[in-house]
Protein backbone atom coordinates (compact mmCIF):
# COMPACT_ATOMS: atom_id res chain seq x y z
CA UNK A 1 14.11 5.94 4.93
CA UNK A 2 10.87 6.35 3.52
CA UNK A 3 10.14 10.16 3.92
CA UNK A 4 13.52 10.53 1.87
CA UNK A 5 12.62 8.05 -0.89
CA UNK A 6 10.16 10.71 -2.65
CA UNK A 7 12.07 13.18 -5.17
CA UNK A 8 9.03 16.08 -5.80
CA UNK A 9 9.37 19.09 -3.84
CA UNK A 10 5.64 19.31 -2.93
CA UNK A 11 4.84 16.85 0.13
CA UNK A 12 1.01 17.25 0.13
CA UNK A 13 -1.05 14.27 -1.08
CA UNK A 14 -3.58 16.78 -1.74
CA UNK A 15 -2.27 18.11 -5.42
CA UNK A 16 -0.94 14.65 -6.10
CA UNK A 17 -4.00 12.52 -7.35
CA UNK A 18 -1.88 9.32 -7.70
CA UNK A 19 -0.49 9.12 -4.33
CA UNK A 20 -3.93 9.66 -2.80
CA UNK A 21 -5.81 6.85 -4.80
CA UNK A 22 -2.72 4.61 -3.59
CA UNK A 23 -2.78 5.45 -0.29
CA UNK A 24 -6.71 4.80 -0.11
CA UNK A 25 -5.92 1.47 -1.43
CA UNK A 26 -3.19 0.67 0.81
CA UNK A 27 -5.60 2.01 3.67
CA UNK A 28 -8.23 -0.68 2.69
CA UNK A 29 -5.60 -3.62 2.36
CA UNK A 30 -4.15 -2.73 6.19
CA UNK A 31 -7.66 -3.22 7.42
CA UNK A 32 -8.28 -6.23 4.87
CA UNK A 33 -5.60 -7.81 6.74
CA UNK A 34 -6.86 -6.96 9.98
CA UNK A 35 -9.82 -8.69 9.68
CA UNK A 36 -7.92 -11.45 7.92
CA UNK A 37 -5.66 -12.09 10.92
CA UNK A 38 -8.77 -12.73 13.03
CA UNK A 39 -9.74 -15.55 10.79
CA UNK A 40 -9.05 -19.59 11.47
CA UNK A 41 -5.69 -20.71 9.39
CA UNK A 42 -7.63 -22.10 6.38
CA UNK A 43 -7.85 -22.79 2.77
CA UNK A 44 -9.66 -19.45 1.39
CA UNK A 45 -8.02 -16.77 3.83
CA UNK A 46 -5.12 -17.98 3.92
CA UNK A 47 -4.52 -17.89 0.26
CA UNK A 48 -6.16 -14.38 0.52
CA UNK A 49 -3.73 -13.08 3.26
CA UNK A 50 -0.73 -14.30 1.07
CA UNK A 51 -1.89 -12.02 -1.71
CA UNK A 52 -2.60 -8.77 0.53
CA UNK A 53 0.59 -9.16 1.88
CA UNK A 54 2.15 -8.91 -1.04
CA UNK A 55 0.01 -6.15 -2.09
CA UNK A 56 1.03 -4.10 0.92
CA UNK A 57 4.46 -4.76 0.39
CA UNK A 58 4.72 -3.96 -3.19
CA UNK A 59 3.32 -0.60 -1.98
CA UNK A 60 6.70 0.20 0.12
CA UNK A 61 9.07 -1.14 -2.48
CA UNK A 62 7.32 -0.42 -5.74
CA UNK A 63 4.26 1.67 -5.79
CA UNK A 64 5.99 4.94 -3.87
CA UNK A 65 9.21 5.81 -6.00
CA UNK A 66 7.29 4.81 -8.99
CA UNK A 67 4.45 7.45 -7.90
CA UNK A 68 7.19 9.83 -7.42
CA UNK A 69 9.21 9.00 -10.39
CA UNK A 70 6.15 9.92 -12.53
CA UNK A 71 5.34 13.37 -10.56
């Protein structure tokens, strides 16, 4: 579903500066949690995984037809 989510005719990321700075970031959260998952279950990371997981959700649900929206 999510190739048919954007609405802009031009598919490149490389004329669309917003989708390539949000992709970078969602790039460095995957590998965040990563290196996250290969920690013990305790009070700092997993406080810190909650968050990035939330992050890298939001970028499915929010952060694509909002980047879209505004192309």
């Amino acid at each position: 579903m999510l190739p048919y989510s954007s609405m802009v005719h031009v598919k490149s990321n490389a004329f669309r500066f917003l989708n390539k700075f949000w992709f970078y970031v969602f790039s460095v959260i995957a590998i965040f949690l990563g290196w996250l998952g290969g920690n013990p279950v305790e009070h700092p990371y997993l406080q810190i995984g909650q968050f990035f997981t939330i992050a890298y959700f939001i970028y499915f649900i929010l952060l694509i037809n909002l980047i879209s929206f505004l192309d």
